[in-house]
PDB file of N, CA and C in Angstrom:
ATOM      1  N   UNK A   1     -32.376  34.100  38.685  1.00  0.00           N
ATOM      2  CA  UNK A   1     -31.105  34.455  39.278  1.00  0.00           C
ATOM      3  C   UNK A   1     -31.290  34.565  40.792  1.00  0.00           C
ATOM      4  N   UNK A   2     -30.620  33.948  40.772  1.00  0.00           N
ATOM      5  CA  UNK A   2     -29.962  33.821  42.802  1.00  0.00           C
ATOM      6  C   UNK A   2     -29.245  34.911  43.221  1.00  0.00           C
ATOM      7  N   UNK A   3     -29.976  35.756  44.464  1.00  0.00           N
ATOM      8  CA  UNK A   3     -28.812  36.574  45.213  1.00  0.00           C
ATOM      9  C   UNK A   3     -28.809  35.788  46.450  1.00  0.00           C
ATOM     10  N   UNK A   4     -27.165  36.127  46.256  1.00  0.00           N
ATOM     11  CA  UNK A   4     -26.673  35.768  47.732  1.00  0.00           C
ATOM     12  C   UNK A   4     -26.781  36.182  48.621  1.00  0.00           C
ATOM     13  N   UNK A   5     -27.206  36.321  49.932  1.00  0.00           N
ATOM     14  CA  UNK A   5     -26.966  37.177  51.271  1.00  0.00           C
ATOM     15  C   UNK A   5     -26.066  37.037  52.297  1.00  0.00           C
ATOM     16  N   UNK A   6     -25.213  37.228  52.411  1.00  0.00           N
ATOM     17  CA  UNK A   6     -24.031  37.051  53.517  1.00  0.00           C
ATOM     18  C   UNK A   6     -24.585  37.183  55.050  1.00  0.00           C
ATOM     19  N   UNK A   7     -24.534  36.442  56.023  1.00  0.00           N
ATOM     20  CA  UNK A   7     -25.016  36.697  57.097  1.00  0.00           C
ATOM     21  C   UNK A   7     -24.871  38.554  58.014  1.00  0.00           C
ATOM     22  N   UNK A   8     -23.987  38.692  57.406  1.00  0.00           N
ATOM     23  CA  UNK A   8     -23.411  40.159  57.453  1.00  0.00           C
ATOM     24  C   UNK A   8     -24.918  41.135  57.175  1.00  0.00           C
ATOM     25  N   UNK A   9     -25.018  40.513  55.964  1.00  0.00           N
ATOM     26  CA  UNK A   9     -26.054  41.635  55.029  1.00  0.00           C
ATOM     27  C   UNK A   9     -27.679  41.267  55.634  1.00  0.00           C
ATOM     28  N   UNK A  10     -27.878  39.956  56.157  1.00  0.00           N
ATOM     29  CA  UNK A  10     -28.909  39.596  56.776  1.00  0.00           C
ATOM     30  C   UNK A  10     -29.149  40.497  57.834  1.00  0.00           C
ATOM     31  N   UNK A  11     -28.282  40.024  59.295  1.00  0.00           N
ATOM     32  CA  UNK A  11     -28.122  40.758  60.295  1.00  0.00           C
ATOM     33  C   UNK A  11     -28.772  42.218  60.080  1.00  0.00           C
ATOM     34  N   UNK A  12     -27.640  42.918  59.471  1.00  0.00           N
ATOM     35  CA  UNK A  12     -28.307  44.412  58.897  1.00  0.00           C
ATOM     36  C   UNK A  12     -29.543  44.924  58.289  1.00  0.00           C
ATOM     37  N   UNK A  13     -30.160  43.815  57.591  1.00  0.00           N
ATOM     38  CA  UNK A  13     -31.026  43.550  56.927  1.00  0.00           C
ATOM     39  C   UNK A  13     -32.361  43.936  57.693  1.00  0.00           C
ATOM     40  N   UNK A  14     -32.285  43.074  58.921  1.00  0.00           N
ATOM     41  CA  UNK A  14     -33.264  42.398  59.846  1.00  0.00           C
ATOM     42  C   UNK A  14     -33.041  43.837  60.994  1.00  0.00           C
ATOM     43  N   UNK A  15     -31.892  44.476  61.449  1.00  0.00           N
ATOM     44  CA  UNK A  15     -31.875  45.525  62.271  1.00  0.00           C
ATOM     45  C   UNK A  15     -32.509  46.590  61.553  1.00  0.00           C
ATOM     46  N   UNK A  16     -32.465  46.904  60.257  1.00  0.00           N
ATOM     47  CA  UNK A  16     -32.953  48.186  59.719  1.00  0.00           C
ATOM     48  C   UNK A  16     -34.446  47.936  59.706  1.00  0.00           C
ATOM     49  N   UNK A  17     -35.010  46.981  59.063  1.00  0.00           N
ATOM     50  CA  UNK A  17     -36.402  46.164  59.143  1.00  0.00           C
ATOM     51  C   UNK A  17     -37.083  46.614  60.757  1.00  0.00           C
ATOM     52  N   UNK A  18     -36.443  46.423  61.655  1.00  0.00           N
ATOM     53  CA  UNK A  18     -37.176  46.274  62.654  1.00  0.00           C
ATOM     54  C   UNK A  18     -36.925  47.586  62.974  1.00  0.00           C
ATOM     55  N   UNK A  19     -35.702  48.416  62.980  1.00  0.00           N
ATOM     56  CA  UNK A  19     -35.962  49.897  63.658  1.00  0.00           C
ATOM     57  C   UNK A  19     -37.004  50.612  63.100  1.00  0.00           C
ATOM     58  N   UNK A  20     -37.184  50.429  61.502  1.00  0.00           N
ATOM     59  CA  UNK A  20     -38.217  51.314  60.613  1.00  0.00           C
ATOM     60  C   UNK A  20     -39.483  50.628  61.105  1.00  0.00           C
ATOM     61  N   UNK A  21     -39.917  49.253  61.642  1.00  0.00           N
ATOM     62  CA  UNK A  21     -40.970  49.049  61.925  1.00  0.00           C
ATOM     63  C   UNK A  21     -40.875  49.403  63.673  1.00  0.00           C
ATOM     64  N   UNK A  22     -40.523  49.561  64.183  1.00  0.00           N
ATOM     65  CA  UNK A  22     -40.527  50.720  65.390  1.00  0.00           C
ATOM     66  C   UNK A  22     -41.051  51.626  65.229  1.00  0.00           C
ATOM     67  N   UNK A  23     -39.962  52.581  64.829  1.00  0.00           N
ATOM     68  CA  UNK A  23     -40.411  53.882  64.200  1.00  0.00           C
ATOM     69  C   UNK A  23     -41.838  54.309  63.657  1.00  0.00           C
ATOM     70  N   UNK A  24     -42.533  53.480  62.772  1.00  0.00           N
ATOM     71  CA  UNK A  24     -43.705  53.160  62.121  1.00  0.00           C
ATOM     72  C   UNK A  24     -44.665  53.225  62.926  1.00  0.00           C
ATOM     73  N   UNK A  25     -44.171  52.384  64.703  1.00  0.00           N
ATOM     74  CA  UNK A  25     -45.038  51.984  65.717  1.00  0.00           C
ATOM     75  C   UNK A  25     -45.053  53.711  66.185  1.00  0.00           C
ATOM     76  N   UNK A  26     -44.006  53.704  66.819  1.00  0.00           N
ATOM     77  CA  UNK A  26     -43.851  54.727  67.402  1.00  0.00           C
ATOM     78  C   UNK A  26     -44.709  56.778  66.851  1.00  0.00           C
ATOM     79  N   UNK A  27     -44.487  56.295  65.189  1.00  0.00           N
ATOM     80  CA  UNK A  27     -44.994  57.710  64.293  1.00  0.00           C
ATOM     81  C   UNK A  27     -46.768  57.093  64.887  1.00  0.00           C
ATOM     82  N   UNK A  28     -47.294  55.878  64.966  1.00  0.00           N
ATOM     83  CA  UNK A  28     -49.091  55.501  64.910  1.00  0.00           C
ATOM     84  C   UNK A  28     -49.330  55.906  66.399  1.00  0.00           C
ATOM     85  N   UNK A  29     -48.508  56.265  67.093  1.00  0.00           N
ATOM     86  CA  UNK A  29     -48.427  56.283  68.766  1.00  0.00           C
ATOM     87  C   UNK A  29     -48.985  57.335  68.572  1.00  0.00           C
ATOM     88  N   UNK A  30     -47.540  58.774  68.201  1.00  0.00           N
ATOM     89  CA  UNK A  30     -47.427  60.173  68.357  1.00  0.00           C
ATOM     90  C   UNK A  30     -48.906  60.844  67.570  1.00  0.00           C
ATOM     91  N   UNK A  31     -49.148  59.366  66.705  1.00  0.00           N
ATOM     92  CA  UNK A  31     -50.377  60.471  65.566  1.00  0.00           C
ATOM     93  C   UNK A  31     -51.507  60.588  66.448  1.00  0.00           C
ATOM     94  N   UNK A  32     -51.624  59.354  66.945  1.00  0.00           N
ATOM     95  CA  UNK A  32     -52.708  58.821  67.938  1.00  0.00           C
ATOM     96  C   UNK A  32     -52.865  60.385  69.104  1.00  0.00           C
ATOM     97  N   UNK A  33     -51.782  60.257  69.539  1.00  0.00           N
ATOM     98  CA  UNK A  33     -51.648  61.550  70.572  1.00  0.00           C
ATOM     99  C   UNK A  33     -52.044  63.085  70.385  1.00  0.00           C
ATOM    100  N   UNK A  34     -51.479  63.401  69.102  1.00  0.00           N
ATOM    101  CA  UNK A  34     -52.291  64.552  68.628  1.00  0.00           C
ATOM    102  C   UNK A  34     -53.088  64.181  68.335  1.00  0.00           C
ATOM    103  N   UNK A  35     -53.917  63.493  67.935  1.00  0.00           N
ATOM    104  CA  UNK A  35     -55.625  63.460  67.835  1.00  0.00           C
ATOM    105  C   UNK A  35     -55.779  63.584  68.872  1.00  0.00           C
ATOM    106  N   UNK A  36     -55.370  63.321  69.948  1.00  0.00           N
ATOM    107  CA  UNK A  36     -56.341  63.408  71.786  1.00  0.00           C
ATOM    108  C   UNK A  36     -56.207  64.776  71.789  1.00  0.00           C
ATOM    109  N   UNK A  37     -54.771  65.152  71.647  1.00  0.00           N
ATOM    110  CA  UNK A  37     -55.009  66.909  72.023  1.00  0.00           C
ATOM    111  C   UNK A  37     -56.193  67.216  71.484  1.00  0.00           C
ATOM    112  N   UNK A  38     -56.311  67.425  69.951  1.00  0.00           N
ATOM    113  CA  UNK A  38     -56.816  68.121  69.480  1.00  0.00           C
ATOM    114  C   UNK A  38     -58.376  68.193  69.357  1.00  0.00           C
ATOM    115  N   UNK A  39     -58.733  66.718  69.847  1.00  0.00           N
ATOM    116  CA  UNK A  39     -59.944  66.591  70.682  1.00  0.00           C
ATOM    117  C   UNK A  39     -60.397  67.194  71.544  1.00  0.00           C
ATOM    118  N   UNK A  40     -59.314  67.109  73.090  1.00  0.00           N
ATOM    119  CA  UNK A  40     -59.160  67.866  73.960  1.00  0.00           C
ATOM    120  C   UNK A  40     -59.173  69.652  73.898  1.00  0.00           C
ATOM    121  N   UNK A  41     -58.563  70.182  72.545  1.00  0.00           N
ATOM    122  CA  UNK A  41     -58.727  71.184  72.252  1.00  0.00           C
ATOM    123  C   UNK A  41     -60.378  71.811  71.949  1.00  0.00           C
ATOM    124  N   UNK A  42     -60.784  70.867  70.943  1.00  0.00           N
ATOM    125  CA  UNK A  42     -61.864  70.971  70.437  1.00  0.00           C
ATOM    126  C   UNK A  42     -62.776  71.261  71.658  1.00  0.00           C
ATOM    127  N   UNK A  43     -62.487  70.172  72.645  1.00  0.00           N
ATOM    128  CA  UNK A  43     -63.536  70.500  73.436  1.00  0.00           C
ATOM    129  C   UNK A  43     -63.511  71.491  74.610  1.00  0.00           C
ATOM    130  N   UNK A  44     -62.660  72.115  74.181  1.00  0.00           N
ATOM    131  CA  UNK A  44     -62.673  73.609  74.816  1.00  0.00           C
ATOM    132  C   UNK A  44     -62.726  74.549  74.197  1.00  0.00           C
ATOM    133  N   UNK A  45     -63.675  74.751  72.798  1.00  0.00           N
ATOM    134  CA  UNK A  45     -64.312  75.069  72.219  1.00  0.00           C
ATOM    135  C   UNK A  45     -62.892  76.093  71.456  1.00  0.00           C
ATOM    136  N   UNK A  46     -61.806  75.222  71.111  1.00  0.00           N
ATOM    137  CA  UNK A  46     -60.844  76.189  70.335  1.00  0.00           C
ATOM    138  C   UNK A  46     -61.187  75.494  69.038  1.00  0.00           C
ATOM    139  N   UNK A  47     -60.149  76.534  68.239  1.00  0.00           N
ATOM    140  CA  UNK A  47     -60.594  76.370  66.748  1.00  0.00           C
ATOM    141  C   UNK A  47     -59.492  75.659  66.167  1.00  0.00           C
ATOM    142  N   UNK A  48     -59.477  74.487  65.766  1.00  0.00           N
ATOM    143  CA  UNK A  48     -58.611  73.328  65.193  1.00  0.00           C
ATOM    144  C   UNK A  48     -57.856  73.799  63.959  1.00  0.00           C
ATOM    145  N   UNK A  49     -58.470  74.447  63.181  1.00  0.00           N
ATOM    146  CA  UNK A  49     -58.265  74.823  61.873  1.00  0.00           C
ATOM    147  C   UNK A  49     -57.162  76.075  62.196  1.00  0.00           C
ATOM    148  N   UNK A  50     -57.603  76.749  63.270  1.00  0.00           N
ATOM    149  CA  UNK A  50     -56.753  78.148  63.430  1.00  0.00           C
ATOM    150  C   UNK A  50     -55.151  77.617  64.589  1.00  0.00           C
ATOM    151  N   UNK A  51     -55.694  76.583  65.156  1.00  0.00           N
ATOM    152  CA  UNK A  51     -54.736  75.442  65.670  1.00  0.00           C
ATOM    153  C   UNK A  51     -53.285  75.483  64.774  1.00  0.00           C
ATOM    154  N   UNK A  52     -54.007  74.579  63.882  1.00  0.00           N
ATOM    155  CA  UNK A  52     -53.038  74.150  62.858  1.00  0.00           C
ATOM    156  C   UNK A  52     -52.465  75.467  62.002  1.00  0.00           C
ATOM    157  N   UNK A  53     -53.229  76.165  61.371  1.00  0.00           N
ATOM    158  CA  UNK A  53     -52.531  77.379  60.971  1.00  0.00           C
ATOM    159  C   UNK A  53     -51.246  77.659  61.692  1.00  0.00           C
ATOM    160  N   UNK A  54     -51.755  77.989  63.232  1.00  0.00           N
ATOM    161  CA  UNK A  54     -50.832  78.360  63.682  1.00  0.00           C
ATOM    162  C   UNK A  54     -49.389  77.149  64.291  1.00  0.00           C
ATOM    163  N   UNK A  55     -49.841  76.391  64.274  1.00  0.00           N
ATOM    164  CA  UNK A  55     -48.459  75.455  64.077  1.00  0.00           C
ATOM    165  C   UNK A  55     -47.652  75.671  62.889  1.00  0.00           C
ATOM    166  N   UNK A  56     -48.468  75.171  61.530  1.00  0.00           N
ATOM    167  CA  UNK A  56     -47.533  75.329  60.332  1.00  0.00           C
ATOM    168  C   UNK A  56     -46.835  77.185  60.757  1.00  0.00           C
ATOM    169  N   UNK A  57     -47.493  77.968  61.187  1.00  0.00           N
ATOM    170  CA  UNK A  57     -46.808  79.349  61.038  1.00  0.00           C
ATOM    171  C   UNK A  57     -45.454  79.150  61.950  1.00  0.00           C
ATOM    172  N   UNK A  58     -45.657  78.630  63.104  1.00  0.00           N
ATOM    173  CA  UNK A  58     -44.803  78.501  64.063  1.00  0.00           C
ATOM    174  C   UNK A  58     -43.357  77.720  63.441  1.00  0.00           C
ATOM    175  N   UNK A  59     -43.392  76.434  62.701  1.00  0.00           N
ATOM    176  CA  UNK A  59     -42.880  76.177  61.788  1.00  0.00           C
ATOM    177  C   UNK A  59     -41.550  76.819  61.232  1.00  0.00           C
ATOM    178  N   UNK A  60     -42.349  78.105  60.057  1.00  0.00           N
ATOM    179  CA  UNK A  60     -41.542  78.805  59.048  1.00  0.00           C
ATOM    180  C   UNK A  60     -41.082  79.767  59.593  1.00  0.00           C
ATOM    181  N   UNK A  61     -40.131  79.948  58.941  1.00  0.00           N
ATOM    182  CA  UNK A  61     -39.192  81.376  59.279  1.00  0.00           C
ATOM    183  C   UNK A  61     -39.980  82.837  59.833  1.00  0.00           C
ATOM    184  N   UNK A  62     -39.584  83.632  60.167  1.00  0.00           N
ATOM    185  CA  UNK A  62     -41.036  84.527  60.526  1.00  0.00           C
ATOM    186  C   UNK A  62     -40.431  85.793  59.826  1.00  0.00           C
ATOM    187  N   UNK A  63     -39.336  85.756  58.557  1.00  0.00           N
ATOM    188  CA  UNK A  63     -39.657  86.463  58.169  1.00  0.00           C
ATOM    189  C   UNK A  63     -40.187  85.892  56.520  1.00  0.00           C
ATOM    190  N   UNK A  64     -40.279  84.861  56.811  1.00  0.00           N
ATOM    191  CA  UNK A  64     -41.273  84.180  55.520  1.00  0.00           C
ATOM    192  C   UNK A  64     -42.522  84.489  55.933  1.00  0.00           C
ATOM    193  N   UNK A  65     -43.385  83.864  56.899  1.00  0.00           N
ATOM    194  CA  UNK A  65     -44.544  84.339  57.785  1.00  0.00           C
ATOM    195  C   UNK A  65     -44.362  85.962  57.176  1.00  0.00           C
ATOM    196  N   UNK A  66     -44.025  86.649  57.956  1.00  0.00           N
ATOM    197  CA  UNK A  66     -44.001  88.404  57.502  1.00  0.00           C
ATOM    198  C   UNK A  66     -44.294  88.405  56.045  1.00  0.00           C
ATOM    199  N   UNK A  67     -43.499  87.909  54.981  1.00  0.00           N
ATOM    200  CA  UNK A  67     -43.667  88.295  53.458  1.00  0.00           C
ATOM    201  C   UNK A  67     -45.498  87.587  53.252  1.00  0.00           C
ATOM    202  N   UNK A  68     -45.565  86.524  53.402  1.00  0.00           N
ATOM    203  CA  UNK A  68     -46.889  85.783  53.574  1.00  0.00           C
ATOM    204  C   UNK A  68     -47.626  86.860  53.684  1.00  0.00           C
ATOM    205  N   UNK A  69     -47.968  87.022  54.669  1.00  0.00           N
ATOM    206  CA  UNK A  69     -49.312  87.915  55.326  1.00  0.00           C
ATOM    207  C   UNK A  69     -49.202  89.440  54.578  1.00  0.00           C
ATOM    208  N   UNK A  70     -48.063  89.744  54.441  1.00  0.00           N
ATOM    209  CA  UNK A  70     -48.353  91.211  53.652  1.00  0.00           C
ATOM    210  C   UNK A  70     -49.229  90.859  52.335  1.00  0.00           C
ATOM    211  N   UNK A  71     -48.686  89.841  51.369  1.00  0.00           N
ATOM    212  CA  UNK A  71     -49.179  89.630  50.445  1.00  0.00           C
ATOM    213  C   UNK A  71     -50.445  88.991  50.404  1.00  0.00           C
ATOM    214  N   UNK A  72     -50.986  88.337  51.624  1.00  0.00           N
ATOM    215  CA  UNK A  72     -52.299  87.981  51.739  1.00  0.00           C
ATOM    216  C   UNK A  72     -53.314  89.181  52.004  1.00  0.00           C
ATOM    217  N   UNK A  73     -52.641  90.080  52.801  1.00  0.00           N
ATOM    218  CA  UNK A  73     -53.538  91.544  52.840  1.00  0.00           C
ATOM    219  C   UNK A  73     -53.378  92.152  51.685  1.00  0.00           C
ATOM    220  N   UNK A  74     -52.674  92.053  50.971  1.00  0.00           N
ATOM    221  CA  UNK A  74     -52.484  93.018  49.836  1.00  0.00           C
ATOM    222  C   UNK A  74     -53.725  92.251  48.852  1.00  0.00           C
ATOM    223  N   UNK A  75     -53.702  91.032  48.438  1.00  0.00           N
ATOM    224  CA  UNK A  75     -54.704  90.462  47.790  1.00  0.00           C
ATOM    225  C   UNK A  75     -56.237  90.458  48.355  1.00  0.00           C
ATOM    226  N   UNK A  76     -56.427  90.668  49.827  1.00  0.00           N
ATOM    227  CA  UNK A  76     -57.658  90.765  50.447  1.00  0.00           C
ATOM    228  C   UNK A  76     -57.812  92.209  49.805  1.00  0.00           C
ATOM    229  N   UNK A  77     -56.999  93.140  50.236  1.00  0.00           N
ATOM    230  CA  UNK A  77     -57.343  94.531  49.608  1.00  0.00           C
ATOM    231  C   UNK A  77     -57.843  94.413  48.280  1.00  0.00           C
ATOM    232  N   UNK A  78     -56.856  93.566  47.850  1.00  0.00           N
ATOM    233  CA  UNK A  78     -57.952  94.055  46.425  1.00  0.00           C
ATOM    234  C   UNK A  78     -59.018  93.377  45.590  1.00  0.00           C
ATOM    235  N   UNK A  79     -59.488  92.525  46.379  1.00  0.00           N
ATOM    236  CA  UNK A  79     -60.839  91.803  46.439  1.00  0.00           C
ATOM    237  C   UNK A  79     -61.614  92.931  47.149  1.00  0.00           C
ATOM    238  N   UNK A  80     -61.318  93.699  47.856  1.00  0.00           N
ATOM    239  CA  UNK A  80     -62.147  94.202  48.799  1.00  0.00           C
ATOM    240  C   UNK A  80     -62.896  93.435  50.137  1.00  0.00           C
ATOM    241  N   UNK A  81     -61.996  92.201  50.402  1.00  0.00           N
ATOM    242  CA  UNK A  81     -62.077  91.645  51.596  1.00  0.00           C
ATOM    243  C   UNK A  81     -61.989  92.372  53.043  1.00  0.00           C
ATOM    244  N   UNK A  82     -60.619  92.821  53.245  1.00  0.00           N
ATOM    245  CA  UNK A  82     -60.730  93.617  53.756  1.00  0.00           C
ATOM    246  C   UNK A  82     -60.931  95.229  54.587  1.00  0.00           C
TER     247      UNK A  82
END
């Protein structure tokens, strides 16, 4: 079976195609870029891992953050972590 494509549906076809492969370019750019920071970070002897923590925290609501951390101390407590 044959589909038809109307030059209509081409056109559109070929604009969405190329913005998402932009975009695609553009997301391998931005990724590229945070890796330099975080290189750059690294080599000022910060901590990448505590980096990122704190982005994702920065992120969420802070009174989600707030419920989080109570319940992470509450479970350290009773490990006797902290």
């Amino acid at each position: 079976m044959e589909h038809v494509v109307g030059d209509n549906v081409r056109e559109e076809l070929r604009s969405i195609i190329n913005r998402i492969e932009q975009l695609e370019a553009d997301k391998a750019d931005i990724t590229a870029d945070i890796r330099t920071v975080k290189k750059e970070a690294a080599r000022n002897d910060l901590d990448i891992k505590v980096i990122n923590t704190l982005i994702r925290e920065r992120r969420k609501d802070a009174d989600e953050v707030e419920e989080f951390n109570i319940v992470l101390d509450a479970y350290r407590r009773a490990l006797g972590v902290l």
